[in-house]
C-alpha atoms as a PDB file:
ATOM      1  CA  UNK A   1     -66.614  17.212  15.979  1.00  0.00           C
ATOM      2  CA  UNK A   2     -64.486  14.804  13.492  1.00  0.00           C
ATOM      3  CA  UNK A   3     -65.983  11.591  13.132  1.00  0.00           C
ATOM      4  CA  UNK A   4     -64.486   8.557  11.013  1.00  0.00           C
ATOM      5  CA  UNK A   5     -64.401   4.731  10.440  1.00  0.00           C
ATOM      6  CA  UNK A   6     -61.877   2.196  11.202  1.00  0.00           C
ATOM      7  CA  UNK A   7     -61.621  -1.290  11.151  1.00  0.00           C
ATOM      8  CA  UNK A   8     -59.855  -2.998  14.523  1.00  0.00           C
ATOM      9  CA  UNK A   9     -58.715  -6.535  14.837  1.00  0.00           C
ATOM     10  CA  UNK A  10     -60.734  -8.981  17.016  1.00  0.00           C
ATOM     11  CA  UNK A  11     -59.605 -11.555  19.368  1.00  0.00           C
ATOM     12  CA  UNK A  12     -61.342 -14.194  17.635  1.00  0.00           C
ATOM     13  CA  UNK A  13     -59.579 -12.948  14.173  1.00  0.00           C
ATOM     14  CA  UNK A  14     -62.999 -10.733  12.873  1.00  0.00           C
ATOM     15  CA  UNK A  15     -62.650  -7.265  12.005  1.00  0.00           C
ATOM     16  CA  UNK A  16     -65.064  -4.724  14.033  1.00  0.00           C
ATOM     17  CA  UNK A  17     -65.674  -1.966  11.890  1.00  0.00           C
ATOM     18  CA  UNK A  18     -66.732   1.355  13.780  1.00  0.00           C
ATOM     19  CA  UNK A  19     -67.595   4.881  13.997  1.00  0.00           C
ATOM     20  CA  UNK A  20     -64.829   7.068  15.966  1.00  0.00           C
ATOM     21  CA  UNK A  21     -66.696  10.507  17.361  1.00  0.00           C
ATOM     22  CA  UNK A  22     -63.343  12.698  18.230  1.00  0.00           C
ATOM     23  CA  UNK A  23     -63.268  16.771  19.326  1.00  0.00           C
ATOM     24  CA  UNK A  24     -59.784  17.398  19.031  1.00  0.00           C
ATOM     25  CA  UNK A  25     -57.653  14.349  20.907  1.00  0.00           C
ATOM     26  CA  UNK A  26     -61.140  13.621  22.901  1.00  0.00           C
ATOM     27  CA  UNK A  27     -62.888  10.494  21.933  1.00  0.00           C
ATOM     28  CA  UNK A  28     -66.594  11.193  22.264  1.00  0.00           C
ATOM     29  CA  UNK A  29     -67.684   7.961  21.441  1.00  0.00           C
ATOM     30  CA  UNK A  30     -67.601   4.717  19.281  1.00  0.00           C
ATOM     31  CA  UNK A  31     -70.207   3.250  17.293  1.00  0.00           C
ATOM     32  CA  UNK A  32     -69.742  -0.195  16.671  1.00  0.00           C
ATOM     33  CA  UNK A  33     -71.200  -1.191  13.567  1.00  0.00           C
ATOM     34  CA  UNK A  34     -70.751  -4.672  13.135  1.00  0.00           C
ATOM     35  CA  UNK A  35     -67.847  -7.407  12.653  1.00  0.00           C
ATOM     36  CA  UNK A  36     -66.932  -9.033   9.485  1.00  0.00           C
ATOM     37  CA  UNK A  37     -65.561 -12.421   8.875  1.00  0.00           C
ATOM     38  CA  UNK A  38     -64.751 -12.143   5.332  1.00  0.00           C
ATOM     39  CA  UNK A  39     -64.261  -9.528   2.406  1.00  0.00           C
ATOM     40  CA  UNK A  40     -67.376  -9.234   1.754  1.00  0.00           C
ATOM     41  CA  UNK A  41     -69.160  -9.167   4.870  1.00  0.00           C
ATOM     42  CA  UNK A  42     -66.392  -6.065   5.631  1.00  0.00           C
ATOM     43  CA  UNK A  43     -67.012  -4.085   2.380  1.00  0.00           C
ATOM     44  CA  UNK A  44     -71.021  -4.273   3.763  1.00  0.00           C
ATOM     45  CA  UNK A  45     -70.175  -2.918   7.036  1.00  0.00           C
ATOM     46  CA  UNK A  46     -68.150   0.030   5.590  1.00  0.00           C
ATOM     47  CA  UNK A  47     -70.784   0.508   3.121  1.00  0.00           C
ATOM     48  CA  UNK A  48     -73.137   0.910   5.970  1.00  0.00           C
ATOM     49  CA  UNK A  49     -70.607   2.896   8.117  1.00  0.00           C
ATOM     50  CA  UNK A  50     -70.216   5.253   5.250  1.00  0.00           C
ATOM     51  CA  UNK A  51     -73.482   5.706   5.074  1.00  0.00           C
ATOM     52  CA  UNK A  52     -74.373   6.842   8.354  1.00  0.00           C
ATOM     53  CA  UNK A  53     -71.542   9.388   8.414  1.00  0.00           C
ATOM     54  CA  UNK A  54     -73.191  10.768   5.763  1.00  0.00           C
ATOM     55  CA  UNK A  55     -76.901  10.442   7.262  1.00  0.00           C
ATOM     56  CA  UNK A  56     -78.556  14.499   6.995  1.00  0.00           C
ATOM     57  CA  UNK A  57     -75.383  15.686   4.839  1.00  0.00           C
ATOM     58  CA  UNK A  58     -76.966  16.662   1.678  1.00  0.00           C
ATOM     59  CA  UNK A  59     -75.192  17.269  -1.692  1.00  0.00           C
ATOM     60  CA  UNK A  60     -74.601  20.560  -2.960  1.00  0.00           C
ATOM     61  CA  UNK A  61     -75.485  20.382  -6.575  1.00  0.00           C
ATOM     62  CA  UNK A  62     -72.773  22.377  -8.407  1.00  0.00           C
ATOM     63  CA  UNK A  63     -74.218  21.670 -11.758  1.00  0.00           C
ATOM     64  CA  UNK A  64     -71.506  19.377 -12.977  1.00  0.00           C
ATOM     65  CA  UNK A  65     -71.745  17.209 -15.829  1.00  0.00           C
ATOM     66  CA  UNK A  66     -71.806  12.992 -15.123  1.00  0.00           C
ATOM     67  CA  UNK A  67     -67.980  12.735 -15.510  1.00  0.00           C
ATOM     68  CA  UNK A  68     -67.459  15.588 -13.043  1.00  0.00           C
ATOM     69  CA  UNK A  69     -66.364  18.771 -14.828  1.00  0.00           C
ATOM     70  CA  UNK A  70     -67.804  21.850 -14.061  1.00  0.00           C
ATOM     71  CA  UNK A  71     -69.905  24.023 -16.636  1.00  0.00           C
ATOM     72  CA  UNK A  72     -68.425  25.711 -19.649  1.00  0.00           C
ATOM     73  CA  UNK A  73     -65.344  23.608 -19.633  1.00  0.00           C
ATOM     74  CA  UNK A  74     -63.393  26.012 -17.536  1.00  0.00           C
ATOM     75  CA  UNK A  75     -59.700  25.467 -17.355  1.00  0.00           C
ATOM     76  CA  UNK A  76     -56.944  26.699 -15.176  1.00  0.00           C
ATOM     77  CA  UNK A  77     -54.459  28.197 -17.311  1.00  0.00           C
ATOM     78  CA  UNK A  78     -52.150  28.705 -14.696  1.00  0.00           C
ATOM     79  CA  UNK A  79     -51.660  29.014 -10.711  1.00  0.00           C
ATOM     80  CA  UNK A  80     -48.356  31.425 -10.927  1.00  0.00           C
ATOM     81  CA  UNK A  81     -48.923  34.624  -8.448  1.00  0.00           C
ATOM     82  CA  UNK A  82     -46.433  36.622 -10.266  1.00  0.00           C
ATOM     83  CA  UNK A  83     -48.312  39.996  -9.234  1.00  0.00           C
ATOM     84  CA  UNK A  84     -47.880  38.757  -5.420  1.00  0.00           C
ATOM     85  CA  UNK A  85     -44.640  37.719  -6.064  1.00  0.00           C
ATOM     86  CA  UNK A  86     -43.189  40.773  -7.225  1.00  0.00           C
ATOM     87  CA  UNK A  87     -44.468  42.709  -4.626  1.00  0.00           C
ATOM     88  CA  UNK A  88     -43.038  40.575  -1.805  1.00  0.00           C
ATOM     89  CA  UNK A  89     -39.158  40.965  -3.886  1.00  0.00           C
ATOM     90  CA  UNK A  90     -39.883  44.750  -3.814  1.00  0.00           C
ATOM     91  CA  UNK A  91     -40.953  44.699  -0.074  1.00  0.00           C
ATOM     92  CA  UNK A  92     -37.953  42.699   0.474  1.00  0.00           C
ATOM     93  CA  UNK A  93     -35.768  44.294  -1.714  1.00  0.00           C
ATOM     94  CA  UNK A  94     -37.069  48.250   0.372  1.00  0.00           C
ATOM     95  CA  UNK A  95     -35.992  46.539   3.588  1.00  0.00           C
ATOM     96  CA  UNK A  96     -32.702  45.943   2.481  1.00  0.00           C
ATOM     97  CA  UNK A  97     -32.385  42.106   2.495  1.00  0.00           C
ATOM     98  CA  UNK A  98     -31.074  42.016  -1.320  1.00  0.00           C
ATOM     99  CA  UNK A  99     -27.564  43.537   0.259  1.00  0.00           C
ATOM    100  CA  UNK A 100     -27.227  39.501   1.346  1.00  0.00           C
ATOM    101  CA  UNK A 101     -27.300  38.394  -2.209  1.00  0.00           C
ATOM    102  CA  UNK A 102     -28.593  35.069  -1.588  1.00  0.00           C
ATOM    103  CA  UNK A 103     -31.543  33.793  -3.894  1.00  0.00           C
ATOM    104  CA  UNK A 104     -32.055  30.611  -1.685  1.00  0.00           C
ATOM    105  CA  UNK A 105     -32.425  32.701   1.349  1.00  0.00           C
ATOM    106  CA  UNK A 106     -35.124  35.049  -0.352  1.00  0.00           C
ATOM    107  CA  UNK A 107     -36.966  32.428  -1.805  1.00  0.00           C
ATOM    108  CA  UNK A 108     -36.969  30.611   1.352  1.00  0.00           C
ATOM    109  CA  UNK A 109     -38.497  33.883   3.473  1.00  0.00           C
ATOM    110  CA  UNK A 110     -40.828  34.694   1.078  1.00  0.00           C
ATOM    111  CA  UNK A 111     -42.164  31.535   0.452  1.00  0.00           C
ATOM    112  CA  UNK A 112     -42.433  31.504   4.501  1.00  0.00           C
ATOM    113  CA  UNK A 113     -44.385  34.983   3.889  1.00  0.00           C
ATOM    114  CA  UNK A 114     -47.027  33.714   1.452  1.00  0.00           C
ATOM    115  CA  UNK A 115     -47.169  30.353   3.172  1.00  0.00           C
ATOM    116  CA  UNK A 116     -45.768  30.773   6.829  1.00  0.00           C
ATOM    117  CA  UNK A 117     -47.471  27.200   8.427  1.00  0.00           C
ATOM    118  CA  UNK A 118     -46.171  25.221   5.534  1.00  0.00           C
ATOM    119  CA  UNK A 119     -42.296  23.919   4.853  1.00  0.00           C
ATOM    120  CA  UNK A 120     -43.458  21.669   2.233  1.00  0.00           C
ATOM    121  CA  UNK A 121     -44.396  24.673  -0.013  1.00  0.00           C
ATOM    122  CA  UNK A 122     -41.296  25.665  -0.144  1.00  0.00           C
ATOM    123  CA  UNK A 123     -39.907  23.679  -3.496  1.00  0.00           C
ATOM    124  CA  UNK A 124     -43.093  25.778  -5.224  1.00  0.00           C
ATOM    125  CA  UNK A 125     -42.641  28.769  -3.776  1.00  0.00           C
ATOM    126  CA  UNK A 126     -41.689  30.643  -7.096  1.00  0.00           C
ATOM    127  CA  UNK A 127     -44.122  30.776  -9.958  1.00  0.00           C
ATOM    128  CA  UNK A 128     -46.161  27.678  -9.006  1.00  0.00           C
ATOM    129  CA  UNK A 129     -43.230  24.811  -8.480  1.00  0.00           C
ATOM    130  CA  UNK A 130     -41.292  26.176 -11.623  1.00  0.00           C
ATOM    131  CA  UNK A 131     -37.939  27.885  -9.418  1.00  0.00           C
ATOM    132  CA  UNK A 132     -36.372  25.549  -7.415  1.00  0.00           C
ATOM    133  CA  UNK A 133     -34.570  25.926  -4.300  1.00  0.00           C
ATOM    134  CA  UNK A 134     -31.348  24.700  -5.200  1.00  0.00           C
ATOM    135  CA  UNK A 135     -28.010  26.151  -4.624  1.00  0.00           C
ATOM    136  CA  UNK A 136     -27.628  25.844  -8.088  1.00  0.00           C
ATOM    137  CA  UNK A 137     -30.561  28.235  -9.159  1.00  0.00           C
END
């Protein structure tokens, strides 16, 4: 069950802030917290909104430091998947698909492989956003 706050315009020019219970399209059920006739009376109510959408969610401690970075100062180096990526050109090369010679067209069905729900991922489909998808490349 998704639940969330919004803020809805009164008649009489307030704004009701409340708690929207959704399963899927289904609207379970509103909460109506409260209605605010200024800035700050609306920054309460979303305080208190927020806070009982979190009511009995705990927080995982992941043993971060105060300004948020995890132990040992990890750092990604890099998010390229050449391994995975040259394995998909072979598989695609085996089936015969390099006869086309068209780079755009590969790029474009593997990216659909490793990321088949997703047309936005296409411009970083090769080595992390670095190829592009240009005719030109």
């Amino acid at each position: 069950m998704g639940s969330f706050v919004r803020k809805v315009k009164t008649t009489s020019g307030a704004t009701a802030v409340q708690i929207v219970h959704k399963r899927g399209t289904q609207r379970l059920g509103i909460d109506h917290i409260g209605s605010a006739h200024d800035a700050a009376e609306l920054e309460l109510l979303l305080q208190v909104a927020r806070e009982r959408l979190a009511a009995g969610h705990d927080e995982l401690d992941l043993g971060w430091d105060a300004a948020g970075r995890p132990p040992g100062q990890a750092v990604v180096e890099s998010t390229a998947s050449t391994v995975l990526w040259d394995a998909l050109v072979g598989v695609y090369d085996g089936l015969g698909f390099d006869m086309l010679g068209d780079e755009c067209f590969r790029q474009l069905v593997l990216a659909r492989v490793v990321e088949p729900t997703s047309k936005l991922d296409l411009n970083r489909s090769r080595f992390g956003g670095q190829g592009s998808l240009s005719a030109g490349s």
